[in-house]
PDB file of N, CA and C in Angstrom:
ATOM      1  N   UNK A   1     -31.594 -21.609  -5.422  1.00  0.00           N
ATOM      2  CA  UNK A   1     -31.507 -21.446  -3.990  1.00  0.00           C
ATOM      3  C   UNK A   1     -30.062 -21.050  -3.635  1.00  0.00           C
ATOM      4  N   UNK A   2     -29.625 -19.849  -2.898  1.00  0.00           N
ATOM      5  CA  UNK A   2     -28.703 -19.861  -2.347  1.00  0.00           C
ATOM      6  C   UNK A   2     -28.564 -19.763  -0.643  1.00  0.00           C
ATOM      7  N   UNK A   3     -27.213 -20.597  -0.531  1.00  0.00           N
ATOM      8  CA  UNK A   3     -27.122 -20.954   0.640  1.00  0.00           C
ATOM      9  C   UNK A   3     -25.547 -20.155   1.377  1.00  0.00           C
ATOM     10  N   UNK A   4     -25.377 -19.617   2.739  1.00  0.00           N
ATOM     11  CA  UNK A   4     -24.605 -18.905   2.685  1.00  0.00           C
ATOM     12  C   UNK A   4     -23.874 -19.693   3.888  1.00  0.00           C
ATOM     13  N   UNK A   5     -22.087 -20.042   4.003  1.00  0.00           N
ATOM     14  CA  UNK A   5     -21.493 -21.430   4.552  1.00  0.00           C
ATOM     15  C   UNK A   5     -20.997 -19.538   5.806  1.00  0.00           C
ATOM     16  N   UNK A   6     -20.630 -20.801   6.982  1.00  0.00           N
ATOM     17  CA  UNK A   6     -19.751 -19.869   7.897  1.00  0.00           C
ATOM     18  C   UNK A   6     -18.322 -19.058   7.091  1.00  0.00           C
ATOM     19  N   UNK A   7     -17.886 -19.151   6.387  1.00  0.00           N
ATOM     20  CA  UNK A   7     -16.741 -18.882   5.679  1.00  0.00           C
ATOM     21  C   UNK A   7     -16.737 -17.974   5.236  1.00  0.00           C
ATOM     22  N   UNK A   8     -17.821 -17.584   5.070  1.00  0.00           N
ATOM     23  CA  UNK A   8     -18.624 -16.228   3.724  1.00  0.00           C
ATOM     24  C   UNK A   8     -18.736 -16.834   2.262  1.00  0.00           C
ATOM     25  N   UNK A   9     -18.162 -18.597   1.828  1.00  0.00           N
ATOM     26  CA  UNK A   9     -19.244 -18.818   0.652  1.00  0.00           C
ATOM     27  C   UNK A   9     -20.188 -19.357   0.656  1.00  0.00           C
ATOM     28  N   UNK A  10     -20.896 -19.300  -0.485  1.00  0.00           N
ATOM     29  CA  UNK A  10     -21.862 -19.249  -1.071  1.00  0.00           C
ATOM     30  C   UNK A  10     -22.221 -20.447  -1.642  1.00  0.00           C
ATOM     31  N   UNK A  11     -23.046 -21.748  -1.744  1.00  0.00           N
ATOM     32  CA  UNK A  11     -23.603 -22.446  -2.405  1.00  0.00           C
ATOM     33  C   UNK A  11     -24.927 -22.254  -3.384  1.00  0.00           C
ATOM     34  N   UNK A  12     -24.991 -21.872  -4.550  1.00  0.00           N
ATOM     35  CA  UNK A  12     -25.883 -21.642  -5.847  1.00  0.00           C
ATOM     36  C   UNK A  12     -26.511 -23.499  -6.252  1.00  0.00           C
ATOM     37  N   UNK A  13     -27.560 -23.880  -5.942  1.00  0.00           N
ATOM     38  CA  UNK A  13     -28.625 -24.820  -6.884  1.00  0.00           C
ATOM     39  C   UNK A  13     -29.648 -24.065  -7.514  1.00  0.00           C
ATOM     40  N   UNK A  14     -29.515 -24.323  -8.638  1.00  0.00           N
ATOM     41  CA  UNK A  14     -30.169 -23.948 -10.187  1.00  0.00           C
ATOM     42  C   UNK A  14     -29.763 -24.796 -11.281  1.00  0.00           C
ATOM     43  N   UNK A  15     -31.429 -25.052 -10.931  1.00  0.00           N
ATOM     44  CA  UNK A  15     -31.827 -25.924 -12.066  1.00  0.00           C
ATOM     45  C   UNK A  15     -31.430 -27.558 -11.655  1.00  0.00           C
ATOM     46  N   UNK A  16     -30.826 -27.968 -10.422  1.00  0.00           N
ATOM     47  CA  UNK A  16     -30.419 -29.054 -10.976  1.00  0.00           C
ATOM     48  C   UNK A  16     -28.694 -29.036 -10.498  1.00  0.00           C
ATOM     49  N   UNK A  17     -28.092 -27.800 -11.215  1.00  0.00           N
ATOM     50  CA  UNK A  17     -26.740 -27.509 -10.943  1.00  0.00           C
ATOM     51  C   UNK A  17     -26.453 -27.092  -9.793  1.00  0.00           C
ATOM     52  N   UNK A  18     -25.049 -27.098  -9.070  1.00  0.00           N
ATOM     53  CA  UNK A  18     -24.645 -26.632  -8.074  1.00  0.00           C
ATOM     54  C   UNK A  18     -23.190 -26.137  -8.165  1.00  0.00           C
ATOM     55  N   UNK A  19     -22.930 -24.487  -7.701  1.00  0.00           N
ATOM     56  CA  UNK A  19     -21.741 -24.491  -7.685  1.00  0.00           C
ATOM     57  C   UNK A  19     -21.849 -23.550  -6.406  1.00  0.00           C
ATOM     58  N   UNK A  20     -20.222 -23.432  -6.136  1.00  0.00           N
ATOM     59  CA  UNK A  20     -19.669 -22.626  -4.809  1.00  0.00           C
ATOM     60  C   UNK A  20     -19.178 -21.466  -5.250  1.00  0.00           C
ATOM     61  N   UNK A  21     -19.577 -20.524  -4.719  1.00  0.00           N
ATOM     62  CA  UNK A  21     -18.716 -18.763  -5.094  1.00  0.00           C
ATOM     63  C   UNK A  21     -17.961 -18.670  -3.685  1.00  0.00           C
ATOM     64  N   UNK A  22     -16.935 -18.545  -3.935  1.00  0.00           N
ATOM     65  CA  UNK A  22     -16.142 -18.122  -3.123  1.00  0.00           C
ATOM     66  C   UNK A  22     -16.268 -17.073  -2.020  1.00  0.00           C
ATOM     67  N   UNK A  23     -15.718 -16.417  -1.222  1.00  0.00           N
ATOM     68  CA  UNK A  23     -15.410 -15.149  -0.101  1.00  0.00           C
ATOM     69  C   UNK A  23     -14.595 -14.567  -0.764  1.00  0.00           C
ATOM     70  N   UNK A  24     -15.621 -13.555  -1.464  1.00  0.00           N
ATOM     71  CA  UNK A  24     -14.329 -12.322  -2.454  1.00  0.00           C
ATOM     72  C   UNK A  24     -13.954 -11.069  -0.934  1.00  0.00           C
ATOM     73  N   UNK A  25     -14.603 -10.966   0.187  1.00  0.00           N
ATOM     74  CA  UNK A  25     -14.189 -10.233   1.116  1.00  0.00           C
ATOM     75  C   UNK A  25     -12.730 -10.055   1.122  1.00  0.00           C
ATOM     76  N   UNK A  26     -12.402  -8.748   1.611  1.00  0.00           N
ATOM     77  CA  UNK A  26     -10.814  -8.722   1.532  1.00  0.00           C
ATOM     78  C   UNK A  26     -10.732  -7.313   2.160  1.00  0.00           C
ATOM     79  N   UNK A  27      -8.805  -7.280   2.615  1.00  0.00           N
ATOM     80  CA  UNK A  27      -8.760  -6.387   3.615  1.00  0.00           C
ATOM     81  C   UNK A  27      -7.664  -5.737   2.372  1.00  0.00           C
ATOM     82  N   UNK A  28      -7.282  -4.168   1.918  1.00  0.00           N
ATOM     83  CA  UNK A  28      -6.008  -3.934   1.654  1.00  0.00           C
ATOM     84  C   UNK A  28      -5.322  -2.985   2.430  1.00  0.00           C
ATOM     85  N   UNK A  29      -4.363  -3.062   2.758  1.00  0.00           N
ATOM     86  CA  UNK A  29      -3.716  -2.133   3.857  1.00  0.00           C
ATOM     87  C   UNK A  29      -2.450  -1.675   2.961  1.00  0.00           C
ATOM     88  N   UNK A  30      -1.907  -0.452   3.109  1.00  0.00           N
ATOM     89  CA  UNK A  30      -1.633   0.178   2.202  1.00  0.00           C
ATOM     90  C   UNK A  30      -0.461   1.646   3.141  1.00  0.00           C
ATOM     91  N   UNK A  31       0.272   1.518   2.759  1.00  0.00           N
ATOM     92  CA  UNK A  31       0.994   3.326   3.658  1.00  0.00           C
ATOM     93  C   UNK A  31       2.338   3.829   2.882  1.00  0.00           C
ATOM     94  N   UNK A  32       1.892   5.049   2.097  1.00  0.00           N
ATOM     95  CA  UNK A  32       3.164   5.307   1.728  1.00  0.00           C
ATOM     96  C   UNK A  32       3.696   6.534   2.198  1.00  0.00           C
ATOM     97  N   UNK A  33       4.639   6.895   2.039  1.00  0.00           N
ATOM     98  CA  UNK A  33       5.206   8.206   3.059  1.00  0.00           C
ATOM     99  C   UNK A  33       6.296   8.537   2.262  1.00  0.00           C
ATOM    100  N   UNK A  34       6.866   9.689   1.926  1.00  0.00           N
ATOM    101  CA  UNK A  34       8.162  10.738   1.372  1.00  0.00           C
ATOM    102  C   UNK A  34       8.605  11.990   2.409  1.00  0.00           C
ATOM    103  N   UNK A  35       9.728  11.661   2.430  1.00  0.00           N
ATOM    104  CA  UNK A  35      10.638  12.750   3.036  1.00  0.00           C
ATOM    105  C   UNK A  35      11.753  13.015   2.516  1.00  0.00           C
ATOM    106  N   UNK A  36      11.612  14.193   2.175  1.00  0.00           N
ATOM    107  CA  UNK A  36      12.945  15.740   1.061  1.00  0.00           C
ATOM    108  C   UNK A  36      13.729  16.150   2.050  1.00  0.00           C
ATOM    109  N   UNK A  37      14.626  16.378   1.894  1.00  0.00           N
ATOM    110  CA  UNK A  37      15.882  17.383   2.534  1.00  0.00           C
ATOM    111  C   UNK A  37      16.270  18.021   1.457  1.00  0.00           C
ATOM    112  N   UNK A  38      16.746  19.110   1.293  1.00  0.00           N
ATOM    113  CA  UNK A  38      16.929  20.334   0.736  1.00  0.00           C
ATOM    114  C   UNK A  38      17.979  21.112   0.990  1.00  0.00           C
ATOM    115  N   UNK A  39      18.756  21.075   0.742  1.00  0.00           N
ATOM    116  CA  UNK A  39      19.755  21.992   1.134  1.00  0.00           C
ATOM    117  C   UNK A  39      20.833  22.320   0.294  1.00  0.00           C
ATOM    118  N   UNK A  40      20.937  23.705   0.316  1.00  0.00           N
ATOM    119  CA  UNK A  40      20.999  25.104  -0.932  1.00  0.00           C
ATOM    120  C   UNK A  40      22.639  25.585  -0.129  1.00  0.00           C
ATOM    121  N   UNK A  41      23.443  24.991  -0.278  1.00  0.00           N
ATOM    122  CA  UNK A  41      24.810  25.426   0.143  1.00  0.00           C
ATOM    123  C   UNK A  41      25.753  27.038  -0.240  1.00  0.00           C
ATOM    124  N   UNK A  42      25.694  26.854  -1.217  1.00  0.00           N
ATOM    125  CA  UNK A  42      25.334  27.743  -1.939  1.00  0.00           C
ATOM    126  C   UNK A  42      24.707  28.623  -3.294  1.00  0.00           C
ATOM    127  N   UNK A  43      24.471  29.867  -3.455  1.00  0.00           N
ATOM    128  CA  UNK A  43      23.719  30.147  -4.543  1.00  0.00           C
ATOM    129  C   UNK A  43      23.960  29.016  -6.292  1.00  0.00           C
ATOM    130  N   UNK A  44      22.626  28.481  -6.273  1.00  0.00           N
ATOM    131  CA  UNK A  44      22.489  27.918  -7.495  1.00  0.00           C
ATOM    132  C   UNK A  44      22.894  26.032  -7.515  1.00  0.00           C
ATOM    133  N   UNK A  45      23.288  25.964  -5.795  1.00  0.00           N
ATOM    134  CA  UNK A  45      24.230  24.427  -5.804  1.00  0.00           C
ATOM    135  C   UNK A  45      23.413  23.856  -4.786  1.00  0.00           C
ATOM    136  N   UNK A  46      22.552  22.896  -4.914  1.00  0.00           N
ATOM    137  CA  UNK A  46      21.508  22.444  -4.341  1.00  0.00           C
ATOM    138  C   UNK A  46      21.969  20.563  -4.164  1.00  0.00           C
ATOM    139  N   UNK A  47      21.604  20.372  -2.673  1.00  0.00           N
ATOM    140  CA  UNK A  47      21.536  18.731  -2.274  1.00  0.00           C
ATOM    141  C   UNK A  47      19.945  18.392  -2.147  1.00  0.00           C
ATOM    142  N   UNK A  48      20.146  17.278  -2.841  1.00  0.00           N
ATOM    143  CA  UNK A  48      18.667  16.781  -2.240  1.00  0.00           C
ATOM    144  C   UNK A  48      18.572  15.286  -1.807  1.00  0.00           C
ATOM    145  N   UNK A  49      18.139  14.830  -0.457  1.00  0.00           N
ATOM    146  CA  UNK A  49      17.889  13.258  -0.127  1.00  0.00           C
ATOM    147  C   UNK A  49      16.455  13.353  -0.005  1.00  0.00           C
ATOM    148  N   UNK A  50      16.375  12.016  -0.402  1.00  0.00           N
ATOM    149  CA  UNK A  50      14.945  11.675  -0.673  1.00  0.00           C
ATOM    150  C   UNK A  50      14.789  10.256  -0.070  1.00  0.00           C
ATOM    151  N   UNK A  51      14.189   9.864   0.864  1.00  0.00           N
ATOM    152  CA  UNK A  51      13.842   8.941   1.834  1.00  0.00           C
ATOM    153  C   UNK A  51      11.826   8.549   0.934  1.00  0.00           C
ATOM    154  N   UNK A  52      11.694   7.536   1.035  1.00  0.00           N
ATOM    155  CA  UNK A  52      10.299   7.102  -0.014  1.00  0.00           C
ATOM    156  C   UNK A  52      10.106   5.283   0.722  1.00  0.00           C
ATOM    157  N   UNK A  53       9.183   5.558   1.604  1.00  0.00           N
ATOM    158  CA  UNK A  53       8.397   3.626   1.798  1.00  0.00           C
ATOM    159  C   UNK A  53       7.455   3.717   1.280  1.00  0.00           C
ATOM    160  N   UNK A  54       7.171   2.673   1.105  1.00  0.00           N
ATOM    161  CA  UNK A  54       5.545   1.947   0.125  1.00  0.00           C
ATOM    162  C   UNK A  54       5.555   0.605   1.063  1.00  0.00           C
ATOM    163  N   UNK A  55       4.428   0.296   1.713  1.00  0.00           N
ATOM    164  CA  UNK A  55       4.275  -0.700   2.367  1.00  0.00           C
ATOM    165  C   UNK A  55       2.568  -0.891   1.981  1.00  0.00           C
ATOM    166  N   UNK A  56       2.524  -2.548   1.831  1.00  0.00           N
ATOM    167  CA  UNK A  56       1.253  -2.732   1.341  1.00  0.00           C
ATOM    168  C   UNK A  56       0.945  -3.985   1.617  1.00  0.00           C
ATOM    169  N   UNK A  57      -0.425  -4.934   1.650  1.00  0.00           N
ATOM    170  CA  UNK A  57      -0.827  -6.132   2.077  1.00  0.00           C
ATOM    171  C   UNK A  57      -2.553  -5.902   2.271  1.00  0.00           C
ATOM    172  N   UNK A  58      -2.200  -7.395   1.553  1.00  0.00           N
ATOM    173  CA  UNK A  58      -3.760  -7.782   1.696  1.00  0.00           C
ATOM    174  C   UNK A  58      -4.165  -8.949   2.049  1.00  0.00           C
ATOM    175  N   UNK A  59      -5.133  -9.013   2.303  1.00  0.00           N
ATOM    176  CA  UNK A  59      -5.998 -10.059   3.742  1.00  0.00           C
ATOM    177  C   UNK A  59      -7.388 -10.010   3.063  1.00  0.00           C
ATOM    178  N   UNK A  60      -7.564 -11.532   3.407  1.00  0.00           N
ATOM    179  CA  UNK A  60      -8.594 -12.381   2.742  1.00  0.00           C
ATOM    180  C   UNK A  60      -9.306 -12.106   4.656  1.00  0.00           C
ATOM    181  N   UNK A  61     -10.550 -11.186   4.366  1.00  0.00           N
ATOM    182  CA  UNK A  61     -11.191 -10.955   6.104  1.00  0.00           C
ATOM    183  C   UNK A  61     -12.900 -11.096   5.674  1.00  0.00           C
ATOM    184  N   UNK A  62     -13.258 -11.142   6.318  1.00  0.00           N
ATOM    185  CA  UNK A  62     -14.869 -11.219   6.430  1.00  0.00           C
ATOM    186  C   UNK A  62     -15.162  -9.798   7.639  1.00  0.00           C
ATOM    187  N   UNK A  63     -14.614  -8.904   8.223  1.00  0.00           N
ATOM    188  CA  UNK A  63     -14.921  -8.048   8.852  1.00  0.00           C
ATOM    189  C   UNK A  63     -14.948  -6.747   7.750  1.00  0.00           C
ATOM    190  N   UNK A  64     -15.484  -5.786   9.201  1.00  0.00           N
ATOM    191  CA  UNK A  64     -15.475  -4.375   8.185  1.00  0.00           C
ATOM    192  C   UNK A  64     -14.062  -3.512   8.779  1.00  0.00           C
ATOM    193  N   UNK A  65     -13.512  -2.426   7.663  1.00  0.00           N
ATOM    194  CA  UNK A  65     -12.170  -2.023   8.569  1.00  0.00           C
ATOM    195  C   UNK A  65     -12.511  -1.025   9.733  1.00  0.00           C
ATOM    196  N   UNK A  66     -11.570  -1.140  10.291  1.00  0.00           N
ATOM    197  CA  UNK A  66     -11.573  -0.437  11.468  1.00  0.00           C
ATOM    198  C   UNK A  66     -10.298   0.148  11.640  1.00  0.00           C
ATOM    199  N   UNK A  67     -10.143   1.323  12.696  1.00  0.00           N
ATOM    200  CA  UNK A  67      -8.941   2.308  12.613  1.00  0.00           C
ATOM    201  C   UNK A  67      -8.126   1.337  13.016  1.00  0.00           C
ATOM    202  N   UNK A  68      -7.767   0.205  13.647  1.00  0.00           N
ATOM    203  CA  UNK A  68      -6.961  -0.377  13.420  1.00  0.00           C
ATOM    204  C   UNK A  68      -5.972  -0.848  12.327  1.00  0.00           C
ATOM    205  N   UNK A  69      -6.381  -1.286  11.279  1.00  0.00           N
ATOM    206  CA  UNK A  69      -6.265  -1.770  10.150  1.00  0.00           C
ATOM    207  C   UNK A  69      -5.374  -0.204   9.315  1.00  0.00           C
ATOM    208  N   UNK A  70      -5.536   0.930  10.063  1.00  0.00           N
ATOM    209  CA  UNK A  70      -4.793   2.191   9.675  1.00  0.00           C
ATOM    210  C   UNK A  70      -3.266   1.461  10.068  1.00  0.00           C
ATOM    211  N   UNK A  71      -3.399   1.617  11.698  1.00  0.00           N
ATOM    212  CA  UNK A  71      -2.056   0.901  11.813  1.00  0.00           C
ATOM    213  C   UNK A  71      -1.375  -0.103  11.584  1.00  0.00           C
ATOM    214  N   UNK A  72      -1.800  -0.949  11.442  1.00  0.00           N
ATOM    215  CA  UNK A  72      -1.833  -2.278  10.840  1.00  0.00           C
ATOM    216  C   UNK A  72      -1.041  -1.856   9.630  1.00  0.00           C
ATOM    217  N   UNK A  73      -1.145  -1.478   9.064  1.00  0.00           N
ATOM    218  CA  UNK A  73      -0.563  -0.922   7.439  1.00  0.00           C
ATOM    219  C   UNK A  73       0.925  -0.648   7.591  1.00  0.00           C
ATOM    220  N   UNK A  74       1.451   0.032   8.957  1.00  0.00           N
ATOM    221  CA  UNK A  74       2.459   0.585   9.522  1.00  0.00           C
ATOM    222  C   UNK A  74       3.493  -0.910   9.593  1.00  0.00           C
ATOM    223  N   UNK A  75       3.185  -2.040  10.053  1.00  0.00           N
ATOM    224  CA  UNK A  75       3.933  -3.088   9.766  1.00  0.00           C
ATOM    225  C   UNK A  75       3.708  -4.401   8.606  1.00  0.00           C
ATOM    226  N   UNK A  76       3.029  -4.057   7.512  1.00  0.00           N
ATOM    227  CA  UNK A  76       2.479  -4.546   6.402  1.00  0.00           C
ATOM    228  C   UNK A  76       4.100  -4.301   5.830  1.00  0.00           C
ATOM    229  N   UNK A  77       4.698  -5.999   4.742  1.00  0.00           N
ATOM    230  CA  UNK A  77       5.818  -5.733   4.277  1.00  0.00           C
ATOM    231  C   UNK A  77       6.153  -4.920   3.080  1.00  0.00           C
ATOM    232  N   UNK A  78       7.149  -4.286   2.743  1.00  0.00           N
ATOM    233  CA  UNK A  78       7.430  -2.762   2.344  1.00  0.00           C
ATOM    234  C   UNK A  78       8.508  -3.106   1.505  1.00  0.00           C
ATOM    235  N   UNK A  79       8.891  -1.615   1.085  1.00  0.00           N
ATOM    236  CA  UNK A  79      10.476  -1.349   0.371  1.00  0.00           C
ATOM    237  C   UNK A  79      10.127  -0.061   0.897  1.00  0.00           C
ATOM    238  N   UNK A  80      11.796   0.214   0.986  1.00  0.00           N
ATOM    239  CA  UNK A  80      12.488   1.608   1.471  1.00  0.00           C
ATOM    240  C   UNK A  80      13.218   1.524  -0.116  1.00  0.00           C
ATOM    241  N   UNK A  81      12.848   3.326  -0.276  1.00  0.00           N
ATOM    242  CA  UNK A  81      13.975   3.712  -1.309  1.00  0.00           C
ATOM    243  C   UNK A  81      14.989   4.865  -0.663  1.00  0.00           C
ATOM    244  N   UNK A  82      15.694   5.124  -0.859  1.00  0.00           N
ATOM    245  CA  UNK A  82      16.997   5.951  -0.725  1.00  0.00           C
ATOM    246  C   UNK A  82      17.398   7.081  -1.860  1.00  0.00           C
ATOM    247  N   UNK A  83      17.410   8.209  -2.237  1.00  0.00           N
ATOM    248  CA  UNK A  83      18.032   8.619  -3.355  1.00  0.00           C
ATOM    249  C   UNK A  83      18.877  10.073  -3.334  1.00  0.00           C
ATOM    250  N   UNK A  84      20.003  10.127  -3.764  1.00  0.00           N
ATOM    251  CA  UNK A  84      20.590  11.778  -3.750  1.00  0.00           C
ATOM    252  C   UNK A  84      20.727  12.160  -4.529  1.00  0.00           C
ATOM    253  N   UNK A  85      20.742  13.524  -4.791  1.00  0.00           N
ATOM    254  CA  UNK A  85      20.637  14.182  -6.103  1.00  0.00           C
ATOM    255  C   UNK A  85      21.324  15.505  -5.580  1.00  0.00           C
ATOM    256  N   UNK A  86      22.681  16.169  -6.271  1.00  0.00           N
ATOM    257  CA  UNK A  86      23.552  16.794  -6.322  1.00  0.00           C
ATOM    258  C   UNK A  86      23.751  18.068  -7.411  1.00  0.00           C
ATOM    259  N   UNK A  87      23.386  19.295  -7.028  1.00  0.00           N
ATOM    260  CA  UNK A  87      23.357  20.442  -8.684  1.00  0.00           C
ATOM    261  C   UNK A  87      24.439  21.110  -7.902  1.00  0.00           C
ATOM    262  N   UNK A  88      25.594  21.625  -8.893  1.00  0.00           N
ATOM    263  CA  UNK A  88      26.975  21.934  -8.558  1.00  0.00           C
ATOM    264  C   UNK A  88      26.545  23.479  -9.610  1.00  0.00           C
ATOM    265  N   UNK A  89      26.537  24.905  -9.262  1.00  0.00           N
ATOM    266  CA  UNK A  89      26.425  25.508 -10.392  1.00  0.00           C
ATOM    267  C   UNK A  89      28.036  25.930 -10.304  1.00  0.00           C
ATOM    268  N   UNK A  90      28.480  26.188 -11.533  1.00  0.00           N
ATOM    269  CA  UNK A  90      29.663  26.881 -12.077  1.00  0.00           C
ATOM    270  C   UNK A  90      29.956  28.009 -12.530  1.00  0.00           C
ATOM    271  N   UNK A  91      30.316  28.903 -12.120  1.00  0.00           N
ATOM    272  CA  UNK A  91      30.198  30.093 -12.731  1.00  0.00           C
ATOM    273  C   UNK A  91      31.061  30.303 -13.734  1.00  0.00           C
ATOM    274  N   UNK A  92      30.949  31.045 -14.693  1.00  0.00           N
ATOM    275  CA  UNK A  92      31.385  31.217 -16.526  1.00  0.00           C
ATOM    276  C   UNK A  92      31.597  32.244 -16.319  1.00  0.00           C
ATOM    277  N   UNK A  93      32.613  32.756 -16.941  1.00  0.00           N
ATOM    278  CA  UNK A  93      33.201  34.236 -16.734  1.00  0.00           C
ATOM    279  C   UNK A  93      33.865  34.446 -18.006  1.00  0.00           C
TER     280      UNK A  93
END
């Protein structure tokens, strides 16, 4: 016999035995985003910044998602990366 609690678990009797399954329901919210700058100073001598978040979280929910849960993602806790990258060409003569 199974029995289903307000919570979303589950009570299983069989046979005699009884156990509880948990609320595997779950929310993951998720947003990552990259932004390049580029810039070619001159021939062959290139800057590049690179701006990179990853923000992510998950939630123990019993609902279904909704476009909310898009934004929601937008303040889910994160890391910011930062990075520059510098090509100097030299000319050889």
């Amino acid at each position: 016999m199974l029995t289903v609690n307000p919570d979303g678990s589950q009570v299983v009797n069989v046979g005699g035995s009884t156990f509880i399954l948990s609320n595997r329901d779950f929310n993951t919210l998720s947003f990552r985003s990259n932004v390049v700058l580029r810039w070619e100073w001159r021939t062959g001598s290139t800057l590049y910044v690179v701006w990179q978040q990853d923000r992510a979280d998950s939630e123990v929910l019993a609902t279904r998602v909704s476009v909310d849960d898009a934004f929601r993602s937008l303040t889910a806790p994160g890391r910011n990366t930062f990075l520059v990258k510098m090509s100097f060409w030299v000319p050889v003569k």
